[in-house]
Protein backbone atom coordinates (compact mmCIF):
# COMPACT_ATOMS: atom_id res chain seq x y z
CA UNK A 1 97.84 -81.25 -119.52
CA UNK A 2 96.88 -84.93 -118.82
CA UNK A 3 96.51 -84.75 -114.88
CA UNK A 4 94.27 -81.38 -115.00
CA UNK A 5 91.84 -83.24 -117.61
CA UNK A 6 91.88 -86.42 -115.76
CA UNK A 7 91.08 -84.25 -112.35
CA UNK A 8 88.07 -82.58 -114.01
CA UNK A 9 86.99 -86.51 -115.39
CA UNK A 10 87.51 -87.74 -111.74
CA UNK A 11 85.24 -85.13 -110.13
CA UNK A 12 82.49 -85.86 -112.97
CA UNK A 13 82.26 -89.10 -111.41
CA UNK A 14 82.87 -89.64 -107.96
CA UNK A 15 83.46 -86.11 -107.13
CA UNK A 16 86.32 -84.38 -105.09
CA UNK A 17 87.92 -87.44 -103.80
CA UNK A 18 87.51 -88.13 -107.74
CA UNK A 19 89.01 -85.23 -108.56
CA UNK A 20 92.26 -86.00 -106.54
CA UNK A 21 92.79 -89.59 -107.73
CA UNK A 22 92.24 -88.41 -111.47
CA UNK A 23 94.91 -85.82 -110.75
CA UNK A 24 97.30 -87.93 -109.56
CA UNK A 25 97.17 -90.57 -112.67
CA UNK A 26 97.01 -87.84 -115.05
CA UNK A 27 100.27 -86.34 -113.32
CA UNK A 28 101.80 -89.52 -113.88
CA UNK A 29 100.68 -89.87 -117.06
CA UNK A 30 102.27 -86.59 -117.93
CA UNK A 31 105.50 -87.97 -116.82
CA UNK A 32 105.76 -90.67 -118.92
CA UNK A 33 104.40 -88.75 -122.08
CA UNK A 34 107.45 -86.53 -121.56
CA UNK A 35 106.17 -83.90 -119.64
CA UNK A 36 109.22 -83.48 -118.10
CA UNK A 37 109.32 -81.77 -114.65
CA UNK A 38 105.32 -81.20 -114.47
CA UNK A 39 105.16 -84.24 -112.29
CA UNK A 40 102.97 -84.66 -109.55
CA UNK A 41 105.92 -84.47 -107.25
CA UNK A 42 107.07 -80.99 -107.93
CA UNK A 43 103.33 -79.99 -107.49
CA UNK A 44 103.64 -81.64 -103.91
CA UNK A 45 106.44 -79.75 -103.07
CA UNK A 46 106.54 -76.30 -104.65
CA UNK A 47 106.27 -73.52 -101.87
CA UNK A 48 103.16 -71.49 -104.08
CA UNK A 49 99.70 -72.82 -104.96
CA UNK A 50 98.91 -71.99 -108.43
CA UNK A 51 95.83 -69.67 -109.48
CA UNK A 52 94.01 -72.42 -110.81
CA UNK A 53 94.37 -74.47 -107.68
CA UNK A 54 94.14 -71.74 -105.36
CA UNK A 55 90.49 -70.86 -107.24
CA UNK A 56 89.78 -74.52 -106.36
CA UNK A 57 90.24 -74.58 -103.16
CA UNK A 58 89.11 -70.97 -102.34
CA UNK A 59 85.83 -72.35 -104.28
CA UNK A 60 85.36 -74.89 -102.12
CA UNK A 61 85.97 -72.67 -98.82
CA UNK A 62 82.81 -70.75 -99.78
CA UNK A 63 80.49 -73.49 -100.60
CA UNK A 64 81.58 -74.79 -96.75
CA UNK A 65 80.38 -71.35 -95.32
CA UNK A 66 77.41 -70.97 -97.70
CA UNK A 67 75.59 -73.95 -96.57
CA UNK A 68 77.14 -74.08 -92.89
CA UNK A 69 73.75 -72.42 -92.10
CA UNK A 70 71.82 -75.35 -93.84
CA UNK A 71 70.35 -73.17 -96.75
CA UNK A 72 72.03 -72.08 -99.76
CA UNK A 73 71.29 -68.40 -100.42
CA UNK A 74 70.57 -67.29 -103.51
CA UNK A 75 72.32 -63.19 -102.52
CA UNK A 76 75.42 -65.38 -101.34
CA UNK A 77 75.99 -67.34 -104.31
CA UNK A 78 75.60 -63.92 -106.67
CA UNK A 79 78.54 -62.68 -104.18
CA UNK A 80 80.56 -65.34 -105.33
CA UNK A 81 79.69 -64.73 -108.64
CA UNK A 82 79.99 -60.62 -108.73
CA UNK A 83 83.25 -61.06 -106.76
CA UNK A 84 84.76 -63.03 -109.33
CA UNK A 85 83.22 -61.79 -112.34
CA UNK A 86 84.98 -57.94 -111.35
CA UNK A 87 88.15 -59.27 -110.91
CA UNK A 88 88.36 -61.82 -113.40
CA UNK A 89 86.45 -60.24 -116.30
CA UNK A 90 82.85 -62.53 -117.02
CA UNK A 91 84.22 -65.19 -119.38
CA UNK A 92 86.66 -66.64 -116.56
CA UNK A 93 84.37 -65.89 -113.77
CA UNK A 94 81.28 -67.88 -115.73
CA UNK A 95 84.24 -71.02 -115.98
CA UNK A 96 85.23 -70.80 -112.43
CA UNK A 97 81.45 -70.23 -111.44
CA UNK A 98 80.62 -73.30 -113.51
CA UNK A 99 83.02 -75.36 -111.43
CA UNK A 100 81.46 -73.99 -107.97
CA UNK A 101 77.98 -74.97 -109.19
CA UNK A 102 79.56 -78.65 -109.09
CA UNK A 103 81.33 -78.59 -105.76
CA UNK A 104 78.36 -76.86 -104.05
CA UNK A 105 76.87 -79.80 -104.92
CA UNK A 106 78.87 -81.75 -103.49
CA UNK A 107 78.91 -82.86 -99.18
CA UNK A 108 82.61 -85.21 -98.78
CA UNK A 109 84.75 -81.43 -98.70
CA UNK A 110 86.61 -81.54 -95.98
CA UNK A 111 87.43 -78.24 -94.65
CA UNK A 112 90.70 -79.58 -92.92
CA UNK A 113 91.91 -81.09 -95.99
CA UNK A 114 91.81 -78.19 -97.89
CA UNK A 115 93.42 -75.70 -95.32
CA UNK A 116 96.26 -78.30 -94.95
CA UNK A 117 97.26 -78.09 -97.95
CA UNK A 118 96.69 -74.42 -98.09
CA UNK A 119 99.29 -73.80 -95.40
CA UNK A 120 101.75 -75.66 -96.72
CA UNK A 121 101.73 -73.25 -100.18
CA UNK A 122 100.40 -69.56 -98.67
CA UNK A 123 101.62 -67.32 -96.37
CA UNK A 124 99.73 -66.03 -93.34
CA UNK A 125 99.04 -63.08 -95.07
CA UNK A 126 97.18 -64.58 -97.83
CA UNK A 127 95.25 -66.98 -95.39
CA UNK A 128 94.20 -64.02 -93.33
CA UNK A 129 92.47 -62.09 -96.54
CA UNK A 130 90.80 -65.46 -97.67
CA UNK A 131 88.86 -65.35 -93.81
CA UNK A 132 87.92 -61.85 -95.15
CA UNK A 133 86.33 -63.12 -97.94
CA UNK A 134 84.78 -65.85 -96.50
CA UNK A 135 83.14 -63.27 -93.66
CA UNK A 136 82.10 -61.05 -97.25
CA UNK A 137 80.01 -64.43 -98.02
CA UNK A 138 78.57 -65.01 -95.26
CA UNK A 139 77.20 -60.84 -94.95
CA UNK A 140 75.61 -61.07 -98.31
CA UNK A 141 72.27 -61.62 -97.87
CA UNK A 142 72.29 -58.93 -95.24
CA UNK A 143 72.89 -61.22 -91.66
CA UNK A 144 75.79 -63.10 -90.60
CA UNK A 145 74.65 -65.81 -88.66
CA UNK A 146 75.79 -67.74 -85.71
CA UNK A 147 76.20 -71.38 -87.71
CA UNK A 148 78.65 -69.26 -90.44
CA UNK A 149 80.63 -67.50 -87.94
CA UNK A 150 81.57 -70.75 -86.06
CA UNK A 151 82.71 -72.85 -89.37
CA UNK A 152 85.03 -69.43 -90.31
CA UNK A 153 86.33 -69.75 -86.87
CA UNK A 154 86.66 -73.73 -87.27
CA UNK A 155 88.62 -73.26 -91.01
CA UNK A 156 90.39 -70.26 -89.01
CA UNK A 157 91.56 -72.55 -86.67
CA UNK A 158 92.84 -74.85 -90.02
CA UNK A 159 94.40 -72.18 -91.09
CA UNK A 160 96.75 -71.60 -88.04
CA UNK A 161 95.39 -67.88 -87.50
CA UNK A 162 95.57 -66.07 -84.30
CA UNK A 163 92.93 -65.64 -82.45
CA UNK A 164 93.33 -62.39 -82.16
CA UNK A 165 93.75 -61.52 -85.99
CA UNK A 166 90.56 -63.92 -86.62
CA UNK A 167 88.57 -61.21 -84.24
CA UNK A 168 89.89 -58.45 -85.67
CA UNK A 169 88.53 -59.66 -89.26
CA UNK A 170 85.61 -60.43 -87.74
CA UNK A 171 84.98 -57.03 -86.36
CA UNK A 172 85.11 -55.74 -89.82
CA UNK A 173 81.51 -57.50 -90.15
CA UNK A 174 79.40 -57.67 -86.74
CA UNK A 175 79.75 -54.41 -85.64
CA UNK A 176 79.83 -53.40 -82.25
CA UNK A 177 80.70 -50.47 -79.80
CA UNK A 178 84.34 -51.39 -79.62
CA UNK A 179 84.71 -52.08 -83.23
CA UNK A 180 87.81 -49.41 -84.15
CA UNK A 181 89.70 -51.61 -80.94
CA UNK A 182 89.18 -54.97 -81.96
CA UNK A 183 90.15 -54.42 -85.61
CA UNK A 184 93.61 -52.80 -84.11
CA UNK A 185 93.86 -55.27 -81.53
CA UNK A 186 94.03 -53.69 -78.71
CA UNK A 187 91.67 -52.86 -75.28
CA UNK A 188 89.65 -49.79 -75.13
CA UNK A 189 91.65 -48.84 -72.29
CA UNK A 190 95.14 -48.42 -74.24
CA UNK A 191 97.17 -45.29 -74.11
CA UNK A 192 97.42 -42.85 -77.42
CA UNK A 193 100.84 -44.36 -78.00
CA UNK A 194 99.59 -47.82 -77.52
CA UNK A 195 97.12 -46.78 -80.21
CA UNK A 196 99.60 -45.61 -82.81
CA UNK A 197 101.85 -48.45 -82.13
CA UNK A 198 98.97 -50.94 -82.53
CA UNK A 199 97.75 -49.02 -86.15
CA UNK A 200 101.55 -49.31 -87.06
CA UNK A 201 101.82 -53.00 -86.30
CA UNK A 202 98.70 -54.01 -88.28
CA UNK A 203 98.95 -51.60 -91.06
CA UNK A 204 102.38 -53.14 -91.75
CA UNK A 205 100.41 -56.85 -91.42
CA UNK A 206 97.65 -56.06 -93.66
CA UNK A 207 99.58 -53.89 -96.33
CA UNK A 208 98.61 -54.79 -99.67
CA UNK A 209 101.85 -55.45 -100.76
CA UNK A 210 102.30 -58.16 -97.80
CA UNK A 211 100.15 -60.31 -99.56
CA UNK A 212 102.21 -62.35 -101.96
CA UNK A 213 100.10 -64.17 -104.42
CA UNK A 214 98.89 -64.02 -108.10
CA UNK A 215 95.22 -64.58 -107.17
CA UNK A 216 93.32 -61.15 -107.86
CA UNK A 217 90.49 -61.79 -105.64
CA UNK A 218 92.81 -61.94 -102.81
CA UNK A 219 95.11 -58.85 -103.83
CA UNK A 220 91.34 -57.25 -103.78
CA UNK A 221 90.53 -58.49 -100.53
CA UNK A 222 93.87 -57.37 -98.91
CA UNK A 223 93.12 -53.73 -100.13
CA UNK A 224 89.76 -53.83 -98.64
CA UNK A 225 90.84 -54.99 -95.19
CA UNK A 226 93.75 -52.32 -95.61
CA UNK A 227 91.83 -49.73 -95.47
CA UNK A 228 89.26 -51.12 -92.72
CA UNK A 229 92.60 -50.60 -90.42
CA UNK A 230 93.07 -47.23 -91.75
CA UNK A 231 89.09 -46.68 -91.11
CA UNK A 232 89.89 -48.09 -87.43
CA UNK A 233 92.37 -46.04 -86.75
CA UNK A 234 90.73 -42.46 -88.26
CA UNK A 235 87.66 -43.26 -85.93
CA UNK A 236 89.72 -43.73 -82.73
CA UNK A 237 91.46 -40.44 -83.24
CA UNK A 238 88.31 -38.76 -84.05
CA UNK A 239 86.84 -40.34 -80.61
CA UNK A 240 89.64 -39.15 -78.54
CA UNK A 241 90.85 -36.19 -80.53
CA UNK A 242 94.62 -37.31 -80.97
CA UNK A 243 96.56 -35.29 -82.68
């Protein structure tokens, strides 16, 4: 379509903010060329991001956390690029990987801009696997540094997530003694019953099938985190020998 090529054309020249006026023209464009209801205003306003803009933006996301730390590491990037490449199959993941190549590039992304327009299209449930992957980034070259974990907090915070769920992901990475309790949410001192309650309430959260989206690497993600609740949960018993 008209407004996709004219996107790609604006980024090619004066980058995302580019990218976004090109889109706009092109969707207009489209309109009067008879492209009926694939206006620019029903992509405003439907309630789903598509796969190819959800890519975008998730694209974007990472090349925020993989230079928050002011370098660009070379095990981080190959994360990107593995992730996508086993869930895509390589001839889509080398496209998509082409495109992050150009908006790593790039410095005028604007974190808050993207998650704005992310929470107007995805559910929580979504939101919260993408801070999973972004966490996966940041671990890749084998430390997860203090710069990264404060801009996933800051595009946590953009992305209207609890506080309490953004620790709980977080505990999935920077392990400490109190791991298992943090990922369930709950204090160390909690009752057994407190305990299964808790693993209840956030296996229902994190379910797989909670997370309502076409994008694969998310569905992924989801099933991952899934079963770092179920990992929680197995330890605590273990610990305390609940029956």
């Amino acid at each position: 379509m008209i407004k996709w090529l004219a996107a790609v054309v604006g980024f090619a020249i004066r980058g995302f903010s580019g990218a976004i006026l090109g889109f706009f023209l092109g969707s207009f464009l489209d309109s009067l060329s008879g492209g009926g209801s694939s206006t620019v205003f029903k992509d405003m306003t439907r309630s789903q991001v598509s796969p190819a803009d959800f890519e975008l933006n998730l694209l974007s996301l990472c090349s925020i956390v993989i230079k928050s730390d002011g370098s660009v590491s070379q095990q981080e990037l190959d994360y990107v690029r593995q992730y996508f490449v086993s869930t895509y199959g390589k001839e889509k993941a080398n496209a998509i990987f082409r495109t992050f190549n150009e908006i790593n590039k790039k410095h005028e992304i604007s974190a808050q801009r993207i998650c704005s327009y992310l929470n107007q299209r995805t559910r929580y449930e979504v939101r919260l696997q993408l801070l999973h992957f972004l966490f996966g980034i940041a671990q890749a070259d084998g430390a997860i540094r203090t710069p990264e974990i404060n801009k996933i907090q800051e595009i946590s915070g953009y992305l209207r997530v609890a506080l309490r769920d953004f620790e709980s992901i977080k505990a999935m990475f920077i392990k400490s003694g109190d791991n298992a309790y943090k990922i369930l949410e709950i204090d160390k001192t909690a009752t057994n019953d407190e305990i299964k309650k808790a693993y209840r309430t956030m296996a229902k959260k994190y379910h797989p099938d909670r997370v309502n989206t076409e994008d694969e690497a998310i569905k992924k993600g989801a099933e991952e985190k899934f079963k770092e609740v179920q990992k929680a949960y197995e330890h605590i018993q273990q610990q305390r020998g609940m029956v």
